[in-house]
Protein backbone atom coordinates (compact mmCIF):
# COMPACT_ATOMS: atom_id res chain seq x y z
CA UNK A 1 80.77 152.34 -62.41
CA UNK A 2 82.70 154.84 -60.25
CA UNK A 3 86.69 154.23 -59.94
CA UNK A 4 87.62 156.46 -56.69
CA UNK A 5 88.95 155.31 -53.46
CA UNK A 6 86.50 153.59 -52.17
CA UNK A 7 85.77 151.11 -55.39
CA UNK A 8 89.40 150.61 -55.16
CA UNK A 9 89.33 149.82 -51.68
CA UNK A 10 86.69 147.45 -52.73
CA UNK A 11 88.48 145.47 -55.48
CA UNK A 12 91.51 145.30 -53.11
CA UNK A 13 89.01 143.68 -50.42
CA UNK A 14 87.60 141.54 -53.24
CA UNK A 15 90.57 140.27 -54.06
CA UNK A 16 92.48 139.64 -51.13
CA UNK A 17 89.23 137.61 -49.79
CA UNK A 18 89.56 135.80 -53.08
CA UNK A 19 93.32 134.81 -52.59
CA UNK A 20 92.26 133.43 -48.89
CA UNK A 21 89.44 131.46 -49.89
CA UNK A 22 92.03 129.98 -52.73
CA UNK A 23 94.51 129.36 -50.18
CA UNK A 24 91.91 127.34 -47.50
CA UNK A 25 90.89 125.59 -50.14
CA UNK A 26 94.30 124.72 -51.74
CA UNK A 27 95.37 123.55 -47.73
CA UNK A 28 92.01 121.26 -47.72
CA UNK A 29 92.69 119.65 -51.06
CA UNK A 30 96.63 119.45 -49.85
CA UNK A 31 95.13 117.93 -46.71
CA UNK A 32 92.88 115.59 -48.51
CA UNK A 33 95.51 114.35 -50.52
CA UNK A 34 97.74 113.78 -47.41
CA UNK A 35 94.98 111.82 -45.42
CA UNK A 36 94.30 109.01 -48.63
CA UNK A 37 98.22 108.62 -48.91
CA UNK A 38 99.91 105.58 -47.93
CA UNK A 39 103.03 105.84 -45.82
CA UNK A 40 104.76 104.48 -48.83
CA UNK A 41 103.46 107.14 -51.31
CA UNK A 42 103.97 109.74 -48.31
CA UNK A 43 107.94 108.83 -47.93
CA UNK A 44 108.23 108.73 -51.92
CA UNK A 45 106.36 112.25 -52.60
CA UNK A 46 108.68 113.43 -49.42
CA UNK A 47 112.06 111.95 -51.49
CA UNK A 48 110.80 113.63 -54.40
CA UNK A 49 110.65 117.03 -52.64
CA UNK A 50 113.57 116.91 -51.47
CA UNK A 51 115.47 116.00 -54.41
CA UNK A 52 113.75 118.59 -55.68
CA UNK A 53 114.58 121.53 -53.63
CA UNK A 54 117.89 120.10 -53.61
CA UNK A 55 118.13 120.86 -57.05
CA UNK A 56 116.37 124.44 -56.94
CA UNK A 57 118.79 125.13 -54.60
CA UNK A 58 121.94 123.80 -56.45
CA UNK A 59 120.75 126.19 -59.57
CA UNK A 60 119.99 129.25 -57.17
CA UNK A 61 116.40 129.32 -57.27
CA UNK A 62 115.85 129.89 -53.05
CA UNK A 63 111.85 130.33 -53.48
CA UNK A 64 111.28 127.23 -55.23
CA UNK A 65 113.38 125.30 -53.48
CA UNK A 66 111.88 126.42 -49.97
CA UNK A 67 108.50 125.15 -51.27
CA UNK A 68 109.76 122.19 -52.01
CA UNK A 69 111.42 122.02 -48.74
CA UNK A 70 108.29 122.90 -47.17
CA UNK A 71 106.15 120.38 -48.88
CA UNK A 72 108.86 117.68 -47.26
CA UNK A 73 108.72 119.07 -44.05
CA UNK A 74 104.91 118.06 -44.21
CA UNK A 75 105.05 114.84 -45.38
CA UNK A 76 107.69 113.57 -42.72
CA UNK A 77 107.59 113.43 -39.12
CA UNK A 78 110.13 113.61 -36.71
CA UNK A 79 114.18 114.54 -37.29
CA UNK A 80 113.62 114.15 -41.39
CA UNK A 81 110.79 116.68 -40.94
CA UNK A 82 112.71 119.23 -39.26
CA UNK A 83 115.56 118.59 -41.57
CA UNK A 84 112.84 119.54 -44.47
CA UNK A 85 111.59 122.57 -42.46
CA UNK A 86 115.11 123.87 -41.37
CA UNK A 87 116.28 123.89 -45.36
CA UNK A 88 113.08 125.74 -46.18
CA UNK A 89 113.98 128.41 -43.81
CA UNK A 90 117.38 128.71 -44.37
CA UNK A 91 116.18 129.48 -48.09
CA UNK A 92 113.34 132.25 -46.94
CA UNK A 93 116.25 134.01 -44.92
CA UNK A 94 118.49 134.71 -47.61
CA UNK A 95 115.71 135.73 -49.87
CA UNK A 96 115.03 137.84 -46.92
CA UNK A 97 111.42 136.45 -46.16
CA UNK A 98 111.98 136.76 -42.37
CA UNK A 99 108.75 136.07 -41.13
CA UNK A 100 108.69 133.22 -43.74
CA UNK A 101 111.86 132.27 -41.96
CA UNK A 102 110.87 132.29 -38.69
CA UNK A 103 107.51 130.08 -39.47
CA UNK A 104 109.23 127.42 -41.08
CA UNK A 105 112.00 127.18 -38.15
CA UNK A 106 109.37 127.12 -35.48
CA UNK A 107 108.13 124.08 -37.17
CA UNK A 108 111.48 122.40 -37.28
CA UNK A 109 111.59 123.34 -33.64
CA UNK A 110 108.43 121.63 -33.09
CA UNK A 111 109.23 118.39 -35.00
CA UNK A 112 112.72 118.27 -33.13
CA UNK A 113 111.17 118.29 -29.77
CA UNK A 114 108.43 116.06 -31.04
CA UNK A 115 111.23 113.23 -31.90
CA UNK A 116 113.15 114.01 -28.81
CA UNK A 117 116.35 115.28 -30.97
CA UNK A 118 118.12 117.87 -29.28
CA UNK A 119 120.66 118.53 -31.82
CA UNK A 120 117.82 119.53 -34.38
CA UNK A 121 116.25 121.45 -31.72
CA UNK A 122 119.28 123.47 -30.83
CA UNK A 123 119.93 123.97 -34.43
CA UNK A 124 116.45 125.54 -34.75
CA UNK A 125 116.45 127.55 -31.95
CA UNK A 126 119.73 129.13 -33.49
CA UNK A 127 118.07 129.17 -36.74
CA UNK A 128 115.35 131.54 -34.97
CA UNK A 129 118.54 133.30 -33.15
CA UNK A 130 120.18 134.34 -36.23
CA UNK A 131 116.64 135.36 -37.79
CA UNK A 132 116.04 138.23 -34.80
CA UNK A 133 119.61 138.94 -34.92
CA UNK A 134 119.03 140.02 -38.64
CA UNK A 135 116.27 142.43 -37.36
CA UNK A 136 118.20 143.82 -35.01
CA UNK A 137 116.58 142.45 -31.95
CA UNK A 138 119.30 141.61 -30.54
CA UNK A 139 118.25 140.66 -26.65
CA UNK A 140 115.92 137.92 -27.95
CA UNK A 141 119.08 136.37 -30.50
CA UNK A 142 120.72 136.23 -27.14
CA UNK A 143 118.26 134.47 -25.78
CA UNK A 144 117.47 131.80 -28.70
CA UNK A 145 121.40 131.25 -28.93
CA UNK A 146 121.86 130.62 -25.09
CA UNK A 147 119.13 127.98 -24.95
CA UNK A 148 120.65 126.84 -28.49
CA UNK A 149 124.30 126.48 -26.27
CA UNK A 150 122.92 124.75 -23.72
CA UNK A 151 120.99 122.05 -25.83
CA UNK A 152 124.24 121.80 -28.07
CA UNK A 153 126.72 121.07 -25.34
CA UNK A 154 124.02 118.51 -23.72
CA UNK A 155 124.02 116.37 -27.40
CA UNK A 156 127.68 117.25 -27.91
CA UNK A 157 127.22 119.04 -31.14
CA UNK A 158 130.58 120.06 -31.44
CA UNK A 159 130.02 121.69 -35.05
CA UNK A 160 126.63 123.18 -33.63
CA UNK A 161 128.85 125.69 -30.87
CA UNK A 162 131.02 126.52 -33.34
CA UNK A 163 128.12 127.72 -35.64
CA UNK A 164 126.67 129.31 -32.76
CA UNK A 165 130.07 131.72 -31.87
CA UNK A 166 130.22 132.66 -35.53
CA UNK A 167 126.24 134.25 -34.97
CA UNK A 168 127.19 135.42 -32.00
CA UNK A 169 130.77 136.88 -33.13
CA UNK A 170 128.37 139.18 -35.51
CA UNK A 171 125.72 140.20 -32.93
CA UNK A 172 128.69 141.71 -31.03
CA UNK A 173 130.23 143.19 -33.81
CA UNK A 174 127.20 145.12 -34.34
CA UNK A 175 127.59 146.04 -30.55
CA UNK A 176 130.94 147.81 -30.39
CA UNK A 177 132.32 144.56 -28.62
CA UNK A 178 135.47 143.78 -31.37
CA UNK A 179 137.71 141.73 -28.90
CA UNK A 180 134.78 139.65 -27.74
CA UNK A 181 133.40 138.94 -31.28
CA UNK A 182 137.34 138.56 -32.14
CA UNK A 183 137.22 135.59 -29.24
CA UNK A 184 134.06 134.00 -30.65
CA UNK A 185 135.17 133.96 -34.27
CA UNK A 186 138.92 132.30 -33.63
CA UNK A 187 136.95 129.87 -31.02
CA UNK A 188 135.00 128.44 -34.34
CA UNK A 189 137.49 128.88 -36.42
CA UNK A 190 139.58 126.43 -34.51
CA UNK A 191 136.91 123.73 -34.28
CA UNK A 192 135.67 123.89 -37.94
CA UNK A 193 139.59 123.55 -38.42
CA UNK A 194 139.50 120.21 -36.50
CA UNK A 195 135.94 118.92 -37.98
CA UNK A 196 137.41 119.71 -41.70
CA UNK A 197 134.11 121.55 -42.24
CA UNK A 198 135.70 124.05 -45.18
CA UNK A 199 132.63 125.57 -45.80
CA UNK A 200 132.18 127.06 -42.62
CA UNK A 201 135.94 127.64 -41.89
CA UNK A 202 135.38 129.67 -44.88
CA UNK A 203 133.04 131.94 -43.57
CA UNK A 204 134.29 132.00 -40.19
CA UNK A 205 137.75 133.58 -41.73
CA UNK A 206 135.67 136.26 -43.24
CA UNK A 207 134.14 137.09 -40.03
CA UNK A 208 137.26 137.25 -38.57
CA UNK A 209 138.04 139.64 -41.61
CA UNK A 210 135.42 142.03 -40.33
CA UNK A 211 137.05 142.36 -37.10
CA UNK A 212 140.63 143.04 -38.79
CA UNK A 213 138.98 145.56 -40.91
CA UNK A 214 137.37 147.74 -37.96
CA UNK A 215 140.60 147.41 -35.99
CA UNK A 216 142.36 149.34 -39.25
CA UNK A 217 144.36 145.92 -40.21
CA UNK A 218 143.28 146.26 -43.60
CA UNK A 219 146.53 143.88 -45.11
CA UNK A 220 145.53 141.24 -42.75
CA UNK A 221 141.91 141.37 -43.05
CA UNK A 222 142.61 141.34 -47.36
CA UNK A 223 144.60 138.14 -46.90
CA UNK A 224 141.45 136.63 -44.72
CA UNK A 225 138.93 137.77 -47.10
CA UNK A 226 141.28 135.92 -50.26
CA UNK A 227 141.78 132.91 -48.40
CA UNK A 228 137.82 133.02 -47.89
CA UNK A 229 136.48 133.55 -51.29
CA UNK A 230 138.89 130.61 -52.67
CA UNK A 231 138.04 128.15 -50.45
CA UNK A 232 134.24 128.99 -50.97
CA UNK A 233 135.19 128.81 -55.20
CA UNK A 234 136.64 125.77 -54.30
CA UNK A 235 133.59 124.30 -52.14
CA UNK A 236 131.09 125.77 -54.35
CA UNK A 237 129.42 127.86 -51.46
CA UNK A 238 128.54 131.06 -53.63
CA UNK A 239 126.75 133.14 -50.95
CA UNK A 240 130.06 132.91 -49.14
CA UNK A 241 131.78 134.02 -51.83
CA UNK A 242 129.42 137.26 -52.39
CA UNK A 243 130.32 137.84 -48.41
CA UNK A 244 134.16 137.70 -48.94
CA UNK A 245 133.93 139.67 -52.23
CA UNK A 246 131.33 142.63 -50.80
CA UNK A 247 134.14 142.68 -47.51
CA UNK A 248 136.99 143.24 -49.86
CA UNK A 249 134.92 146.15 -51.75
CA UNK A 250 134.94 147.74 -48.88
CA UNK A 251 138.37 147.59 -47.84
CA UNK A 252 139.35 149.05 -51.71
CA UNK A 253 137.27 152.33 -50.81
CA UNK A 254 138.96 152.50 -46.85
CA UNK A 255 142.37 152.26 -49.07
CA UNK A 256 141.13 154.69 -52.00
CA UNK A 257 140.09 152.65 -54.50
CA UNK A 258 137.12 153.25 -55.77
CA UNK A 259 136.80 151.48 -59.00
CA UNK A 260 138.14 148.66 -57.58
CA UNK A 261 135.65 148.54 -55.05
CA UNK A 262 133.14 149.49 -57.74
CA UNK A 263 133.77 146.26 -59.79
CA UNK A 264 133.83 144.23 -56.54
CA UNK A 265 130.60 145.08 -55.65
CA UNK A 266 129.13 144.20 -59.39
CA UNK A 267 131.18 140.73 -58.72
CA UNK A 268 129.27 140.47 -55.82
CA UNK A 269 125.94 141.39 -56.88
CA UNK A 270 125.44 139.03 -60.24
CA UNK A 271 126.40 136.11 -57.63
CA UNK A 272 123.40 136.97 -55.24
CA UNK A 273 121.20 137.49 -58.10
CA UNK A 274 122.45 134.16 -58.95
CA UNK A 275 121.41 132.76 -55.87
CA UNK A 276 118.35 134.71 -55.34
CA UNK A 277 119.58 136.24 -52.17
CA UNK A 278 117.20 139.41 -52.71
CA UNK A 279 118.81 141.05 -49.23
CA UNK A 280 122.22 140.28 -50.38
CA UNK A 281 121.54 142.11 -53.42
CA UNK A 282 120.02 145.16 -51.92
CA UNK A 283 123.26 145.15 -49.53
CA UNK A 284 124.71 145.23 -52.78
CA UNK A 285 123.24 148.18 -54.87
CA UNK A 286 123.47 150.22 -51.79
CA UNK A 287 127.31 149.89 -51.88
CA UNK A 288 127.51 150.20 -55.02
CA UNK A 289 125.59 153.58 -54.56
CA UNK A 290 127.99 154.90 -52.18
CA UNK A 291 130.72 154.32 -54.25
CA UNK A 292 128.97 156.10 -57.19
CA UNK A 293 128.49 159.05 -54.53
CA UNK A 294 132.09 158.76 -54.24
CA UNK A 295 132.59 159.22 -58.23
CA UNK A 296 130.06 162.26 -58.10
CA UNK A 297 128.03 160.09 -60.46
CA UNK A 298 124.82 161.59 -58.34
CA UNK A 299 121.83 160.64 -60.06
CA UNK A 300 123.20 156.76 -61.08
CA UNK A 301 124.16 156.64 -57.43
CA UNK A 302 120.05 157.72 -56.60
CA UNK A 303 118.86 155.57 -58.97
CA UNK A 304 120.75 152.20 -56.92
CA UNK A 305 120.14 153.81 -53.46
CA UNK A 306 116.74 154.42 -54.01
CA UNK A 307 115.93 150.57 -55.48
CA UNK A 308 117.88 149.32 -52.58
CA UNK A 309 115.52 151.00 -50.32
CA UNK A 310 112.72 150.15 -52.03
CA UNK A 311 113.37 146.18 -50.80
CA UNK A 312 115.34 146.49 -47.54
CA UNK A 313 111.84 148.50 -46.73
CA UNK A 314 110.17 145.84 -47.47
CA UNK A 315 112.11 143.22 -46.47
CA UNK A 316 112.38 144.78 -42.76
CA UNK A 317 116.26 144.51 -42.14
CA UNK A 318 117.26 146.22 -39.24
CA UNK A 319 119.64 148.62 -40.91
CA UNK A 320 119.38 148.48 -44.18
CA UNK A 321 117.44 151.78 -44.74
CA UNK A 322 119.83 153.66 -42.10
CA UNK A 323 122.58 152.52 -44.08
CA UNK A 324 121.20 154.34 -47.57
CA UNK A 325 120.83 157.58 -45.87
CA UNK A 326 124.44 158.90 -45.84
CA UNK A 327 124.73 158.49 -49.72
CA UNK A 328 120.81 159.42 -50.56
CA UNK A 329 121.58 162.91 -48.72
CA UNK A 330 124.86 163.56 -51.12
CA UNK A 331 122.70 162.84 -53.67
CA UNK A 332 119.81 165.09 -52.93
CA UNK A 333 122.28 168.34 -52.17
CA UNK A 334 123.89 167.89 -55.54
CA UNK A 335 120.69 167.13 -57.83
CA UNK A 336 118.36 168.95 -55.69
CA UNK A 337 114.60 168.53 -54.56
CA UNK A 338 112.65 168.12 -57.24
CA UNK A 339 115.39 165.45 -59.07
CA UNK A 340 115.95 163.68 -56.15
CA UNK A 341 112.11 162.69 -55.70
CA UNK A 342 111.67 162.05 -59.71
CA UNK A 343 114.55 159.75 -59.04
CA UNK A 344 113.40 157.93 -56.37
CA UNK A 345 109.75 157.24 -57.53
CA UNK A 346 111.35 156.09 -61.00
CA UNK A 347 112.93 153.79 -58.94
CA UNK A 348 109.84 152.33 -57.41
CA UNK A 349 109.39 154.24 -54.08
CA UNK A 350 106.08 155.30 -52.60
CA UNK A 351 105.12 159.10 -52.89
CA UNK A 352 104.69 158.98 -48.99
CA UNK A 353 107.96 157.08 -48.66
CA UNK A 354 109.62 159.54 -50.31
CA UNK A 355 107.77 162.42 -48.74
CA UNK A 356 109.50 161.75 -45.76
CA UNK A 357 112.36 160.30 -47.57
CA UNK A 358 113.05 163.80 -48.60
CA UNK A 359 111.94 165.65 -45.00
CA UNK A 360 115.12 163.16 -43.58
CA UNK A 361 117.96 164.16 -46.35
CA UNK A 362 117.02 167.44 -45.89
CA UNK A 363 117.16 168.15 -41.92
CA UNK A 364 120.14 169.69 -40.41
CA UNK A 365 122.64 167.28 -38.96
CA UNK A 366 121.98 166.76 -35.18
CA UNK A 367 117.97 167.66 -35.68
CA UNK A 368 116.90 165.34 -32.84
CA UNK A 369 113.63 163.78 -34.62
CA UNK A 370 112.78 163.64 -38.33
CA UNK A 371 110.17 160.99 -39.84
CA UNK A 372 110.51 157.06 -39.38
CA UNK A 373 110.59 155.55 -43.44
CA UNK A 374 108.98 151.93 -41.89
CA UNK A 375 107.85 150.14 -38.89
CA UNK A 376 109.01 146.84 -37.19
CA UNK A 377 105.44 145.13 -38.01
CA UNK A 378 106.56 142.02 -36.36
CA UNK A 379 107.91 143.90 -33.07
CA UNK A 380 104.34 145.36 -33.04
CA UNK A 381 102.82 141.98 -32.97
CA UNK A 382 104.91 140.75 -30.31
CA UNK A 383 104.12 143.72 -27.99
CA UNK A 384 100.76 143.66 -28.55
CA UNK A 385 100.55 140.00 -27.40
């Protein structure tokens, strides 16, 4: 039996047909199931789930918990289902499962609208905001959040708008637009402050800690940051913890401190491990690369760069490879060429990735075009429909 490319190609084919007839027919037995259920057994299997993926999501475990999510999304109908739904995409987000994401808050969407609840559906159609805000589309977040606005202020979700100014505080952040993301963040700060809703007050104050630290108010974005992290120690909220934590690592390096910073970002990076947040920990190594960088600790600082890569490339974030680039090019003009790649494929990258990974460290600053390390798949879809 020959083993080139085109058996390989073949047992690739094999296999993937393989997984789809196991999936159709997992879906018909699921669906089987469903249909000979009582509403009773339907509403107890749904409680189950949910108790479930509560607790998969108390311990950390974001996967299993969205598939248990998932499952209750299914067997409800209505608000309850695109509760279930919403939860299950909240949890592919953070493990960075976008398109995951984006599937499971269309359904919510759909339920919502089904049961005529337009505070569900406005929290969905945030949900779906936030999503293409993450991959840097940021015209269509606009979008999702404006119709998200409108809906909210027609229910008088007061808590909704507020959750909505803190998205949209960040999408102009990443636009330039610091007094206008400045006006959104204090807006939701003021009504979490009135709803007693710590946990988000908590992560609104860090936001407002990002503006603080770009306007070169490092002392008052530090004392944000602080207040943030305790009162998500205090409310249990460890993902906005990591976020407070991974701020303040980066005002320690703006102020010189680079082991500081350095043990920050480890801080930070055991908690999203903790919580599965697979992004959060790829934000992660890459800052702790660039510190390394910093220490002229080259080929440790590769080695975290390069991993980091490896998943925000696969993961699709809009920046994330952009922002390894600075620190991967230190580290291929100190250990050279033929290091650097050895490096990088130890660390799990393609050959062809880092082919072109090595054409873009190398090019002289200002070189107008140099090779594109991954493609918006979904953005390809949408323009092709």
């Amino acid at each position: 039996m020959t083993t080139g490319p085109d058996s390989v190609r073949y047992f690739e084919v094999t296999g993937i047909i393989a997984g789809i007839i196991a999936s159709v027919a997992a879906v018909a037995a699921a669906a089987v199931i469903l249909y000979r259920s009582t509403p009773r057994q339907r509403a107890r299997r749904a409680r189950r789930s949910l108790e479930q993926g509560s607790a998969a999501l108390a311990a950390g475990r974001l996967g299993r918990a969205a598939r248990h999510f998932q499952q209750a999304g299914r067997l409800t109908c209505g608000t309850e289902s695109a509760a279930a739904y919403r939860q299950a995409g909240v949890c592919r987000q953070q493990q960075g499962r976008f398109r995951e994401a984006l599937g499971s808050f269309r359904a919510a969407l759909r339920a919502a609208r089904d049961a005529g609840d337009k505070t569900t559906e406005a929290r969905a159609l945030g949900n779906i905001g936030l999503v293409w805000q993450m991959r840097g589309r940021f015209d269509k977040a606009l979008d999702y959040y404006e119709q998200s606005a409108a809906l909210s202020r027609e229910a008088g979700d007061r808590s909704g708008l507020a959750r909505l100014d803190s998205n949209k505080g960040l999408l102009l952040i990443r636009r330039g637009q610091l007094a206008e993301a400045l006006v959104c963040f204090e807006r939701a700060r003021d009504t979490f402050a009135q709803l007693g809703a710590r946990r988000e007050l908590a992560s609104v104050l860090g936001n407002i800690a990002l503006v603080l630290q770009r306007e070169g108010e490092l002392d008052q974005a530090s004392a944000s940051l602080e207040q943030t992290a305790e009162i998500a120690r205090q409310t249990g909220d460890v993902l906005v913890e990591a976020n407070a934590l991974g701020n303040l690592a980066g005002i320690f390096l703006k102020k010189g401190e680079p082991d500081r910073a350095l043990a920050s970002y480890e801080a930070v990076l055991s908690l999203h491990a903790k919580a599965g947040d697979v992004a959060g920990e790829a934000r992660d190594r890459v800052g702790i690369g660039n510190v390394l960088v910093l220490k002229r600790e080259y080929e440790k600082a590769a080695q975290y760069l390069a991993s980091a890569l490896k998943t925000l490339l696969t993961i699709g974030t809009a920046d994330g490879p952009r922002d390894c680039i600075f620190g991967l090019r230190q580290c291929y003009i100190a250990l050279g060429p033929r290091d650097f790649a050895a490096v990088c494929e130890k660390a799990g990258l393609e050959r062809r990735t880092v082919t072109n990974l090595l054409a873009l460290v190398a090019r002289e600053p200002g070189k107008p075009r140099y090779p594109s390390l991954w493609v918006d798949h979904d953005a390809k879809k949408t323009a092709a429909s």
